[in-house]
Each structure stands twice: as C-alpha cells, then as structure tokens.
C-alpha atoms as a PDB file:
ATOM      1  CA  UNK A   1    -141.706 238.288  40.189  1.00  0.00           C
ATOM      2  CA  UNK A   2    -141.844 239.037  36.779  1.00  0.00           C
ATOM      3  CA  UNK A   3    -138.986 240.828  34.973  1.00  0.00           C
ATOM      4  CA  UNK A   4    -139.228 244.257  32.956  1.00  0.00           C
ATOM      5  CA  UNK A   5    -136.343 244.805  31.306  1.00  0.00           C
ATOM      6  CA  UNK A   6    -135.309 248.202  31.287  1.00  0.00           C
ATOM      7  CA  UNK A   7    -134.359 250.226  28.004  1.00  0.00           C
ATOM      8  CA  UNK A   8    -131.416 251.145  29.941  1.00  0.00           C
ATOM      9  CA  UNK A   9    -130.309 247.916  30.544  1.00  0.00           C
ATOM     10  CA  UNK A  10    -126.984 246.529  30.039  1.00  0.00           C
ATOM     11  CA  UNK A  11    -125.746 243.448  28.302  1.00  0.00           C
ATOM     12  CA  UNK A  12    -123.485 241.499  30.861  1.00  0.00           C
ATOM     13  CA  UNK A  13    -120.803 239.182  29.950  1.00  0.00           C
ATOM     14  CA  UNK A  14    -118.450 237.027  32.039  1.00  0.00           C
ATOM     15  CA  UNK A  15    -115.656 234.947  31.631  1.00  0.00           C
ATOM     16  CA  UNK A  16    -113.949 233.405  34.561  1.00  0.00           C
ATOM     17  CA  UNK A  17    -110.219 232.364  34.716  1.00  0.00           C
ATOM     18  CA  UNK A  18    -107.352 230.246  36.142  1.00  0.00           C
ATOM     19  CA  UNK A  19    -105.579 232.443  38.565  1.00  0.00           C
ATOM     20  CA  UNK A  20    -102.383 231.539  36.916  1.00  0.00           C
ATOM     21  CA  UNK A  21    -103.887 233.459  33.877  1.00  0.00           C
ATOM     22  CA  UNK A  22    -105.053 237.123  35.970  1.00  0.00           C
ATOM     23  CA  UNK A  23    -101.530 238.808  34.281  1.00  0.00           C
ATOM     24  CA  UNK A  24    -101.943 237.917  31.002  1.00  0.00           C
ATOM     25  CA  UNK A  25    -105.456 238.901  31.194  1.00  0.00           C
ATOM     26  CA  UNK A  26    -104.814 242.309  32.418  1.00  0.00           C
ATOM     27  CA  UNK A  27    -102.122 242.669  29.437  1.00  0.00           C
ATOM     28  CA  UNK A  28    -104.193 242.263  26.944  1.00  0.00           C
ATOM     29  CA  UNK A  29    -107.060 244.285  28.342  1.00  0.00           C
ATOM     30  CA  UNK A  30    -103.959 247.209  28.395  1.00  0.00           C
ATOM     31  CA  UNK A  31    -103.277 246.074  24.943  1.00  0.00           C
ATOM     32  CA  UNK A  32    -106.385 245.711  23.093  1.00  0.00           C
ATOM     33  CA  UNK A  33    -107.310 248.217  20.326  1.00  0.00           C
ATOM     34  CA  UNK A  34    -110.104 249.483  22.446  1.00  0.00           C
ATOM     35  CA  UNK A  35    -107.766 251.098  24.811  1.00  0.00           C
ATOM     36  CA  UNK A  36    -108.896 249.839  27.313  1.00  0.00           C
ATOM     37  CA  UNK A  37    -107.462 252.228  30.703  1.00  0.00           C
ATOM     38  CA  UNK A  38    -108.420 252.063  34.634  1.00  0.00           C
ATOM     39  CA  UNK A  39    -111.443 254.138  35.271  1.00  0.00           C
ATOM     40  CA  UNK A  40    -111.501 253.929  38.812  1.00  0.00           C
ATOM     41  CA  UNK A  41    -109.140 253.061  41.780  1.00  0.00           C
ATOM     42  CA  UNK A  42    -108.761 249.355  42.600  1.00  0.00           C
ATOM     43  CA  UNK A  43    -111.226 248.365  46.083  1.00  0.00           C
ATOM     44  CA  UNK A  44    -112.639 245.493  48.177  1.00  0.00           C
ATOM     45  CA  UNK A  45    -116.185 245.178  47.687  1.00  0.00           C
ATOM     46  CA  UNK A  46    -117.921 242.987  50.407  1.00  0.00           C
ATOM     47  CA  UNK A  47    -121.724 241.470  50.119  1.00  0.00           C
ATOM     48  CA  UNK A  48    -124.079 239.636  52.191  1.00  0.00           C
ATOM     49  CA  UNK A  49    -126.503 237.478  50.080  1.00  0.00           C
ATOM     50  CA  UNK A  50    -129.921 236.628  51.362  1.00  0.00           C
ATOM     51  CA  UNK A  51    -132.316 233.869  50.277  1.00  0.00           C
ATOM     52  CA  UNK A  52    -135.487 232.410  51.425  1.00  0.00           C
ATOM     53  CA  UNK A  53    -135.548 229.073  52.941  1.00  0.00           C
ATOM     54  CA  UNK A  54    -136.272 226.762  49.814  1.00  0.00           C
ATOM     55  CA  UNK A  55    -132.908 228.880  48.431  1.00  0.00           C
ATOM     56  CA  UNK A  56    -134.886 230.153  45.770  1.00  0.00           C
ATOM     57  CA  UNK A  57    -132.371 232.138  44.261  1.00  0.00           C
ATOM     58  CA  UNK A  58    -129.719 229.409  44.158  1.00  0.00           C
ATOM     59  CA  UNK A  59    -132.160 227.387  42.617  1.00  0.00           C
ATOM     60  CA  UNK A  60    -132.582 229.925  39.750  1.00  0.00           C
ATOM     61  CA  UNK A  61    -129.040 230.032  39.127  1.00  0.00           C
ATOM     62  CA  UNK A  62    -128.786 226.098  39.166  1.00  0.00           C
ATOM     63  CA  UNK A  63    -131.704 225.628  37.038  1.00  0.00           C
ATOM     64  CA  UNK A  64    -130.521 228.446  34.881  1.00  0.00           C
ATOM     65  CA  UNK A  65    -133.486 229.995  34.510  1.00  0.00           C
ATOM     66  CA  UNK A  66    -133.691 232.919  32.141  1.00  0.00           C
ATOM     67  CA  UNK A  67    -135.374 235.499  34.486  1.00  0.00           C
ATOM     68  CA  UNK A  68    -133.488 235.429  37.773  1.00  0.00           C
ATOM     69  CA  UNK A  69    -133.088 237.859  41.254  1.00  0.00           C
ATOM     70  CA  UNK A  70    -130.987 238.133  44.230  1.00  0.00           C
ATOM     71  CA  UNK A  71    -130.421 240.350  46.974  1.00  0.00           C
ATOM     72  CA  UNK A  72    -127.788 241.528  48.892  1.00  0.00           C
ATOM     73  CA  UNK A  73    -126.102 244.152  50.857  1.00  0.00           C
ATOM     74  CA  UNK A  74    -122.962 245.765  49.558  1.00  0.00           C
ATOM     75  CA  UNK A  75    -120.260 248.163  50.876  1.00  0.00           C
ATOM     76  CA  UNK A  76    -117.068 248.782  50.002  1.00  0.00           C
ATOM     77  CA  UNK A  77    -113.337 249.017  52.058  1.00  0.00           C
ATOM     78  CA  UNK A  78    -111.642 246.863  54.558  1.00  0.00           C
ATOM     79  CA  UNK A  79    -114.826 247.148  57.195  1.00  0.00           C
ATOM     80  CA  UNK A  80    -115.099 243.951  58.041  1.00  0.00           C
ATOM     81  CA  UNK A  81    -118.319 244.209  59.420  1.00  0.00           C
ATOM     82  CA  UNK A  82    -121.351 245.694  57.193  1.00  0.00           C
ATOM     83  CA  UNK A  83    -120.569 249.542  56.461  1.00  0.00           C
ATOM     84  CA  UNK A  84    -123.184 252.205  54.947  1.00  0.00           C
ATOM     85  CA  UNK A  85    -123.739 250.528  51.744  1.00  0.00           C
ATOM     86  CA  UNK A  86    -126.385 249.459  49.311  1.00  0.00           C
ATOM     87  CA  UNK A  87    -129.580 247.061  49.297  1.00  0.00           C
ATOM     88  CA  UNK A  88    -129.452 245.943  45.922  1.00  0.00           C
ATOM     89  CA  UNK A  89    -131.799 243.318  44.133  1.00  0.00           C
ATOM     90  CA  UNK A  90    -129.755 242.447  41.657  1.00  0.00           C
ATOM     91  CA  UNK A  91    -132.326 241.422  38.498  1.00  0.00           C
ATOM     92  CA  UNK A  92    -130.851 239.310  34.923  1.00  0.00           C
ATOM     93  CA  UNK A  93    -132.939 237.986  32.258  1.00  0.00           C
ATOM     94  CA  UNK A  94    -131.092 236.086  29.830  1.00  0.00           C
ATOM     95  CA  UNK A  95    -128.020 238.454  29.039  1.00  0.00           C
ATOM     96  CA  UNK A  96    -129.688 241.875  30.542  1.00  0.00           C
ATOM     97  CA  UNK A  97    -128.702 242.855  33.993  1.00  0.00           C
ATOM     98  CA  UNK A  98    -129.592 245.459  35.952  1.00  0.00           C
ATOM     99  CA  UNK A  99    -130.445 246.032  39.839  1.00  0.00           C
ATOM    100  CA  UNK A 100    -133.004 248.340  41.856  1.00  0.00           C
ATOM    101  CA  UNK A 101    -130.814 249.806  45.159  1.00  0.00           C
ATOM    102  CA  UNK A 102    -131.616 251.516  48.294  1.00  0.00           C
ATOM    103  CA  UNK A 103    -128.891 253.587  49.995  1.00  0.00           C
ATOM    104  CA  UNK A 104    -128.238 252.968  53.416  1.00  0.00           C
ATOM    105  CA  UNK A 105    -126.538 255.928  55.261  1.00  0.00           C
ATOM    106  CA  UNK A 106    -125.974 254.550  58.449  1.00  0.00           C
ATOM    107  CA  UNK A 107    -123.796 251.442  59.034  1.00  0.00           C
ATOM    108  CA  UNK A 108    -126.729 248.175  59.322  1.00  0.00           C
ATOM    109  CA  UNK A 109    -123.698 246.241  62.098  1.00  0.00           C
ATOM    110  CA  UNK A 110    -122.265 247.123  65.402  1.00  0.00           C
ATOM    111  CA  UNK A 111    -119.707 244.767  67.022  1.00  0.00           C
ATOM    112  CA  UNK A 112    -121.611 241.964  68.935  1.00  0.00           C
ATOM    113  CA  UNK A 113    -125.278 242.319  66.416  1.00  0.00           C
ATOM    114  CA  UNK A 114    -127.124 239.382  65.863  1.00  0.00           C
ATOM    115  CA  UNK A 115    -128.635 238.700  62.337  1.00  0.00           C
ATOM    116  CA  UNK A 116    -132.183 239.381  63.520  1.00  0.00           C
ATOM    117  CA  UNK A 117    -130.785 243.039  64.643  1.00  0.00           C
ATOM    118  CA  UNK A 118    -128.826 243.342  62.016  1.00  0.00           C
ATOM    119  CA  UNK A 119    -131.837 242.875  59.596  1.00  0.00           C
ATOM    120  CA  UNK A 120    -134.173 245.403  61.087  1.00  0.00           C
ATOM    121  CA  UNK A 121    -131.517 248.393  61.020  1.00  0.00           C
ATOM    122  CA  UNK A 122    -131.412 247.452  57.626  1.00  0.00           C
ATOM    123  CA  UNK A 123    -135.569 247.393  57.243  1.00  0.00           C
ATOM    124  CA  UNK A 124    -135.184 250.797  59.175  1.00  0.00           C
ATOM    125  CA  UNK A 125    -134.010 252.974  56.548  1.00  0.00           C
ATOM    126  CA  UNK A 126    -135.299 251.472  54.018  1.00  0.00           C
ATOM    127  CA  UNK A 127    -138.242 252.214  51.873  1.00  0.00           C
ATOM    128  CA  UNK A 128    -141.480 249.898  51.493  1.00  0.00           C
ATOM    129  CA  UNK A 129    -140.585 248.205  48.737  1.00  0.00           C
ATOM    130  CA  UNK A 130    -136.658 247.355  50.281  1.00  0.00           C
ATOM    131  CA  UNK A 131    -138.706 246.075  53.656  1.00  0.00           C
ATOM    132  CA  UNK A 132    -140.764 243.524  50.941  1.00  0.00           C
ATOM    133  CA  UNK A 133    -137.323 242.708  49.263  1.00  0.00           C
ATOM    134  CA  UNK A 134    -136.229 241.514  53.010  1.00  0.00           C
ATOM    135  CA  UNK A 135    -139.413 240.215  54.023  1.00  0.00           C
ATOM    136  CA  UNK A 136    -139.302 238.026  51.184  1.00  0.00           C
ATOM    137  CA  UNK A 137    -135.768 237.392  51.693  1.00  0.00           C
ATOM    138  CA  UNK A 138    -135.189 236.269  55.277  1.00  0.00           C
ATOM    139  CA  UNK A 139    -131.928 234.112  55.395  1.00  0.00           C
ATOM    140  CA  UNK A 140    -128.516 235.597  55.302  1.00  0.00           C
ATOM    141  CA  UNK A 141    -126.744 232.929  53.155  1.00  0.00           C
ATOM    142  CA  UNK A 142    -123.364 233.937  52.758  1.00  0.00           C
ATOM    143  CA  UNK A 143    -120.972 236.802  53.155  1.00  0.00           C
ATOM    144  CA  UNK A 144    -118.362 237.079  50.312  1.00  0.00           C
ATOM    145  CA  UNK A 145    -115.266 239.689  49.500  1.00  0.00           C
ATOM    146  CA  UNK A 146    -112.809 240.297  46.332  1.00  0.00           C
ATOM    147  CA  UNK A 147    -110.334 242.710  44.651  1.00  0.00           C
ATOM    148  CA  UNK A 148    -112.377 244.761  42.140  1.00  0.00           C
ATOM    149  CA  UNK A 149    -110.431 246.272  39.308  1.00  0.00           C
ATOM    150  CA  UNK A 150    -112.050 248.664  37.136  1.00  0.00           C
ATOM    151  CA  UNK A 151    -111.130 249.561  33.082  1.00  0.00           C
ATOM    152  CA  UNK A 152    -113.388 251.541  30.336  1.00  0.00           C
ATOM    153  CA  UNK A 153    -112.461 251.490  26.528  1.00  0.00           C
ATOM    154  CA  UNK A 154    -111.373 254.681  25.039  1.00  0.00           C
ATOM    155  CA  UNK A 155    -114.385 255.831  23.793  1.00  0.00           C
ATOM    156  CA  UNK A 156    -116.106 255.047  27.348  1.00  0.00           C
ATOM    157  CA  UNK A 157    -119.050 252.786  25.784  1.00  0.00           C
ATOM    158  CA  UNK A 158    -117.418 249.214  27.430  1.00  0.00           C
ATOM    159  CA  UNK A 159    -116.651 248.535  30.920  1.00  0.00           C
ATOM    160  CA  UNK A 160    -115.089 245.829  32.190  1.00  0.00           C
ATOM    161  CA  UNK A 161    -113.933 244.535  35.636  1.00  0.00           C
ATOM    162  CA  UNK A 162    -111.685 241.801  36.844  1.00  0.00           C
ATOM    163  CA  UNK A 163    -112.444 240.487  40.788  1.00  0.00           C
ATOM    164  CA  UNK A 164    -110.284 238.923  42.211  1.00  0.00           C
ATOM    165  CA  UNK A 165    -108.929 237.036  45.514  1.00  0.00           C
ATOM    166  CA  UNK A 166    -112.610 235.723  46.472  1.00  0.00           C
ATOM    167  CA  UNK A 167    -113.304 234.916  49.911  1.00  0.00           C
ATOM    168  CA  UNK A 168    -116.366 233.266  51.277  1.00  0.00           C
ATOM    169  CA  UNK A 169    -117.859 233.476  54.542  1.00  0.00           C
ATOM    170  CA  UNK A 170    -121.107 230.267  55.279  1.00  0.00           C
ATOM    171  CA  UNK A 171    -123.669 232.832  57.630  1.00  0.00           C
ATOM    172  CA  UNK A 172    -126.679 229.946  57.192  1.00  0.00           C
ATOM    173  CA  UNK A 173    -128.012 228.479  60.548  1.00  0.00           C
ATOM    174  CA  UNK A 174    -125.591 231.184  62.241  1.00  0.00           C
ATOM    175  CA  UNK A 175    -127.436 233.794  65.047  1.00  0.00           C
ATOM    176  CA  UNK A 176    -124.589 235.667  64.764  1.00  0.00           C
ATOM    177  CA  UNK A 177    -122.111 236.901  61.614  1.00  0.00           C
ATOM    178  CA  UNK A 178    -119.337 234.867  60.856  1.00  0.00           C
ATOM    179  CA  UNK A 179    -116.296 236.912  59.882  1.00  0.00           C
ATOM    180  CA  UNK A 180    -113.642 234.529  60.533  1.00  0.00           C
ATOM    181  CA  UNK A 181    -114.440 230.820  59.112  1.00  0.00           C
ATOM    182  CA  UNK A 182    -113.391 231.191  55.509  1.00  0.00           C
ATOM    183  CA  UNK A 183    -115.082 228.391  53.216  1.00  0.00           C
ATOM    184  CA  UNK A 184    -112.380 226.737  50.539  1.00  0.00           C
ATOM    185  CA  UNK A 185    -112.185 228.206  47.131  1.00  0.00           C
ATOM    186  CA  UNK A 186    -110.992 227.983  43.678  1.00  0.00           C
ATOM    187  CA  UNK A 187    -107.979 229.554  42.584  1.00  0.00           C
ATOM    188  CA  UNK A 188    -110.077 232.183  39.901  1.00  0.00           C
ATOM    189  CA  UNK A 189    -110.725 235.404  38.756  1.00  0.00           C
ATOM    190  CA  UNK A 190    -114.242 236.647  37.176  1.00  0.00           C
ATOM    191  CA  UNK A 191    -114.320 238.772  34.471  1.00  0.00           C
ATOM    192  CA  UNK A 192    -117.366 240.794  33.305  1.00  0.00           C
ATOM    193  CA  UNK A 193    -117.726 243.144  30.641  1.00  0.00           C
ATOM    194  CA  UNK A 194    -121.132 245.702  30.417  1.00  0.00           C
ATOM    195  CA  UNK A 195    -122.211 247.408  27.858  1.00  0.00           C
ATOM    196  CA  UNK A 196    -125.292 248.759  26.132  1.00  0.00           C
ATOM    197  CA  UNK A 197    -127.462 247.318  23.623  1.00  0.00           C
ATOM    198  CA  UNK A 198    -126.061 249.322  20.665  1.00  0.00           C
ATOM    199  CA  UNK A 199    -122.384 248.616  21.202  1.00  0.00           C
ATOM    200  CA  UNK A 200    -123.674 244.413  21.195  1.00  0.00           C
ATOM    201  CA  UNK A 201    -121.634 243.893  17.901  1.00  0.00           C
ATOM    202  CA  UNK A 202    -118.781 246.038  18.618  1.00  0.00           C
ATOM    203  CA  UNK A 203    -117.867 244.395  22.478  1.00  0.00           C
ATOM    204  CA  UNK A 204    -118.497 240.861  20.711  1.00  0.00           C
ATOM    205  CA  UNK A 205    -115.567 241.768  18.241  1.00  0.00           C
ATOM    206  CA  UNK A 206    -113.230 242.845  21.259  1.00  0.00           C
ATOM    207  CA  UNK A 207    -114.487 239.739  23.141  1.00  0.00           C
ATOM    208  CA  UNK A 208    -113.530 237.741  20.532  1.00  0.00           C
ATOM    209  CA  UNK A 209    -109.880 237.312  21.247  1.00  0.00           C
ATOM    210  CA  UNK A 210    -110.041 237.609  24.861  1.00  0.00           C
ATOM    211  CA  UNK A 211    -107.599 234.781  26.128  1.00  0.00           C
ATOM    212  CA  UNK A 212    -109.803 232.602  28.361  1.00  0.00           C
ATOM    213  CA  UNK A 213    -113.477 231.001  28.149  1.00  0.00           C
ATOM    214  CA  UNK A 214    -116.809 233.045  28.614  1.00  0.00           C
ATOM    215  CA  UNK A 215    -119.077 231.132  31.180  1.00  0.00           C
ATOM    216  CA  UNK A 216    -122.036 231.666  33.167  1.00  0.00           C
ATOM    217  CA  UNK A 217    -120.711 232.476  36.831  1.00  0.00           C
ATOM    218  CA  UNK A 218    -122.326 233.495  39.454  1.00  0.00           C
ATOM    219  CA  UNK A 219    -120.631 234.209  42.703  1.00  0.00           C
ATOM    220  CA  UNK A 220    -123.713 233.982  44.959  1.00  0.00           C
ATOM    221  CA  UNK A 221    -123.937 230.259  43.706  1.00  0.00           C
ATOM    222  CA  UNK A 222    -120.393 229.328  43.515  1.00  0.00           C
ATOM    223  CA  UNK A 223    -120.467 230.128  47.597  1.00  0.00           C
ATOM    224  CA  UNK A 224    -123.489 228.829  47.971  1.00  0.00           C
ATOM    225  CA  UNK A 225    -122.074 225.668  46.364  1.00  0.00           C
ATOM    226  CA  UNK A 226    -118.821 225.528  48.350  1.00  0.00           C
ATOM    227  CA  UNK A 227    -120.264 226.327  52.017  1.00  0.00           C
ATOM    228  CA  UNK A 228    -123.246 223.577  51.030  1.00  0.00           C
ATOM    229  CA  UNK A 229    -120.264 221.163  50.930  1.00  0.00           C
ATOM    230  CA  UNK A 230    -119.017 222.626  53.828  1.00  0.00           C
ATOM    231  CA  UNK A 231    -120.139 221.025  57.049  1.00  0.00           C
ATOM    232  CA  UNK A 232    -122.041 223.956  58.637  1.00  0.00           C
END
C-alpha cells in the first residue's frame, strides 16, 4: 500500500522510559514553560493487533521501514473483552502518523466467541474498505492494555501522553481469546508527543530538555517480540 500523507498529519514523537523515572517525568511535563495541564481524564485503552501470516507488519517495524501500517481494534474501560470501539489502520511514514477508523457501535465479543466469530461481527458493521483492511489482515496477534494519561500545552498546539502499566496478552495459534496468560514485560512507560507541522521547531525546543531518551517504540512490536519468545 502506498502512503499519502495527509496535510493534516501530525508529527509523532516518542520517548520511552525506566519506570523508576514515570514521576519525574510527569513533574516536569507540570513544570515546563509550555504549561503543560491534563486535557482529559486518565483511562485504560485496550487493542487487538492483527497481522497476516508472514507478520508483515512486524516486519515493517523490525526492518524500520519508512512507510509502515497496522491494524487493530481499540476500546476503552475495564471491559475485558472487546467493547464498541474503533477499527483503526494505524498509517506512519517516517515521522507523520495518522490512522483511517471505522466506528463500531455494537460490542465485536460475547463471552465464549471464537476468533473466527469474533472477526465477522467485526466485518459486519464495517464498511468495504474496513472488510479489505481484515481480509488482508487475518491473524489476531496480540491483545495489549495500559494507563493512558493525557496533557496539552497552554496554547493547545502540543499534546502529549504518557502510557503506562503495559500488559500483553499472545492470541497467535489461539481459536479462542486469551484474557488471562499475561506475557512478561519491561518495567516502562512510552511517551509520545503530537503535533502539527508548523509547531515542528517550537515542540523540538520543549523536547529538548525532556529528562529521558527519544526512541523509536512501537508497542505492537515490543509484544510481538516478547510473546515470540514466549513459548506459545
């Protein structure tokens, strides 16, 4: 698939940290001269990833290519089980993210679903082009949750979240969802600022004395990576 970028697009940048470090983190995002302030309650967020069966995806991520999709389902809240959500395919090319989403009014998951029936709820109410994203798509890969926290500068132009408390679920080979096998972690917390192509020099300033390392995370592949070494 090739890539348009929108000109709405965002620029997204990440850093990921040593949980030791999530409190001094969130001090100086309370600190900073942008004035920085929660924008939006803290909440679980909750995704299933799906690949195809060469793990194309993953193998974008690995090879760190510089045009790059996934999809998933998202919902948010302590339903452990998949909720009314989102089908999102979540597109990046280099910096520039973005994703194309389908709503999905009615909860996809009843207790005792298989995958397969899980899938075609999901191809039900969506449109032709979600039923291609799943079609092309088949494998549910993993099923991950954090802590989101949300925060917008003062003058609303920079966003930036902190997750936290990761949790990953291995769903490959599986007929049925795994809720309750958690894979083994790292201790971290991602951070990710957005922000639009005109506020580029401005967010670099701010970034500038952020107290940890920017790096190229994805969590998709970091739980792909830890449930691979995972006896399945």
């Amino acid at each position: 698939m090739s890539l348009q970028v929108p000109d709405d697009c965002r620029y997204e940048i990440k850093f990921v940290g040593r949980l030791s470090e999530h409190c001094r983190l969130q001090g100086w995002l309370r600190n900073n001269q942008a004035g920085f302030r929660t924008s939006f309650p803290d909440r679980q967020v909750n995704n299933v990833y799906f690949d195809d069966y060469d793990y194309e995806a993953y193998g974008q991520n690995l090879s760190g290519a510089s045009q790059r999709i996934k999809l998933r389902y998202r919902w948010y809240g302590a339903s452990v089980g998949p909720d009314r959500g989102d089908l999102e395919l979540k597109c990046k090319r280099n910096f520039f993210g973005w994703k194309l989403r389908q709503r999905v009014p009615a909860a996809p998951y009843a207790p005792g679903d298989r995958w397969s029936v899980i899938r075609r709820k999901l191809a039900a109410q969506a449109t032709a082009e979600g039923r291609e994203w799943l079609g092309t798509h088949p494998c549910p890969m993993l099923l991950n949750r954090y802590s989101r926290e949300y925060y917008v500068s003062a003058d609303e132009r920079i966003r930036a979240t902190i997750d936290s408390s990761l949790a990953v679920y291995d769903q490959r080979y599986k007929p049925m969802p795994n809720f309750n096998r958690r894979t083994n972690l790292a201790p971290i917390f991602v951070v990710e600022f957005k922000f639009a192509r005109d506020d580029r020099d401005r967010a670099n300033r701010i970034m500038q004395t952020i107290p940890i390392r920017v790096s190229r995370h994805s969590k998709y592949m970091t739980g792909v990576t830890a449930i691979a070494n995972t006896h399945p």
